[in-house]
Protein backbone atom coordinates (compact mmCIF):
# COMPACT_ATOMS: atom_id res chain seq x y z
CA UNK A 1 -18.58 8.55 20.77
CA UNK A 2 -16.05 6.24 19.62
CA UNK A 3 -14.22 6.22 16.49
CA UNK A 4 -15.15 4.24 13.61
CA UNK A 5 -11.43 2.84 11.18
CA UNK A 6 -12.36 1.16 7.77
CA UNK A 7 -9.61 -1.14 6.20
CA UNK A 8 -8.80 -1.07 2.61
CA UNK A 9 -7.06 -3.85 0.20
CA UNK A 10 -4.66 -2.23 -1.85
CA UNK A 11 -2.44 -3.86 -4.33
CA UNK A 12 0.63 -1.15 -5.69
CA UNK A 13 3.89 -1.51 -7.65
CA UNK A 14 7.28 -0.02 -7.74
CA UNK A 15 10.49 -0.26 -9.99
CA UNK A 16 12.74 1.17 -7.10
CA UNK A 17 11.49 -1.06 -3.69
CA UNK A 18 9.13 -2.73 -1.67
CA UNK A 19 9.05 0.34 0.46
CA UNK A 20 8.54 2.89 -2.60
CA UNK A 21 5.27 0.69 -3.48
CA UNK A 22 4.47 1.07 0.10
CA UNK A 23 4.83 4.95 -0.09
CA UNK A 24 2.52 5.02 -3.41
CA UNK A 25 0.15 2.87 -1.86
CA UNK A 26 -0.18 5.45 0.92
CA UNK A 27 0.31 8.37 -1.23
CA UNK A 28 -2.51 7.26 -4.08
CA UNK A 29 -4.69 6.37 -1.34
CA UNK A 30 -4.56 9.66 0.85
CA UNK A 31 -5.67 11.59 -2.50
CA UNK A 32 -9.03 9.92 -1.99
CA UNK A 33 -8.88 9.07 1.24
CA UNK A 34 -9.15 11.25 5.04
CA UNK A 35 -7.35 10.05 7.80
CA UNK A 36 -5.19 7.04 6.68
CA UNK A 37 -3.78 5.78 10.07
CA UNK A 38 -1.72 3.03 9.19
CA UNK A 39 -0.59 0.32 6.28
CA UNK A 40 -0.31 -3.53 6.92
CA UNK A 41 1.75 -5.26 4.15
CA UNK A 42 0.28 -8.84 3.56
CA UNK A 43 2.57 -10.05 0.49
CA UNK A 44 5.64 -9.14 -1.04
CA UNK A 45 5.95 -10.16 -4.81
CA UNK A 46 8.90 -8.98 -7.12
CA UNK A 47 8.36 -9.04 -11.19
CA UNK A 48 11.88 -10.60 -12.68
CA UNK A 49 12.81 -10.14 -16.34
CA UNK A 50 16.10 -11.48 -16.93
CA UNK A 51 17.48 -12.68 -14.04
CA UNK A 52 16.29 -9.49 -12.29
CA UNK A 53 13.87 -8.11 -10.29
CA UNK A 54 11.93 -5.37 -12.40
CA UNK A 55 9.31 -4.63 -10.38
CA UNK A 56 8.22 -4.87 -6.60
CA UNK A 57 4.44 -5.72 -5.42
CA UNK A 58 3.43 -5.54 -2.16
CA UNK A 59 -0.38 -6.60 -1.19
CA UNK A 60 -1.23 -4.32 1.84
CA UNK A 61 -4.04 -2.83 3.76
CA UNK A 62 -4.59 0.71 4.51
CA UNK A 63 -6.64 1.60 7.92
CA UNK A 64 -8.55 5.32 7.80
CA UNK A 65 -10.90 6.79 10.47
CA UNK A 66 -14.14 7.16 9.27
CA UNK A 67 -15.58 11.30 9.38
C-alpha cells in the first residue's frame, strides 16, 4: 500500500525572522498534526513600522502523511 501526504496552507508570523515564523509554522502545526514531512515557503512578507521591519510573514505549505 502506498502512502497517502496531505498539504496544508499555513500563514505564521515572527518578530525575530523569516525562519522563526517558519519554525512556528512547523511547531503549531505538529501539535495537531502526525507526520509533518516537509514545509514549502510560497511568500515572504515583512510588517514595517517606522522605517523597520516589525514583523516577518511567510505563506508556506506543510506536507504530512496521512495514518
Amino acid at each position: 500500500m502506498s502512502n497517502v501526504l496531505k498539504v496544508l496552507e499555513l500563514l505564521a508570523a515572527s518578530d525575530k525572522s523569516w525562519e522563526d515564523a517558519a519554525a512556528q509554522a512547523v511547531k503549531k502545526a505538529s501539535e495537531t498534526l502526525h507526520n509533518v514531512k516537509s514545509i514549502y515557503i510560497e511568500n515572504f512578507e515583512a510588517k514595517v513600522d517606522d522605517e523597520k521591519i516589525v514583523e516577518y510573514r511567510i505563506n508556506a505549505k506543510v506536507t504530512f502523511l496521512l495514518d
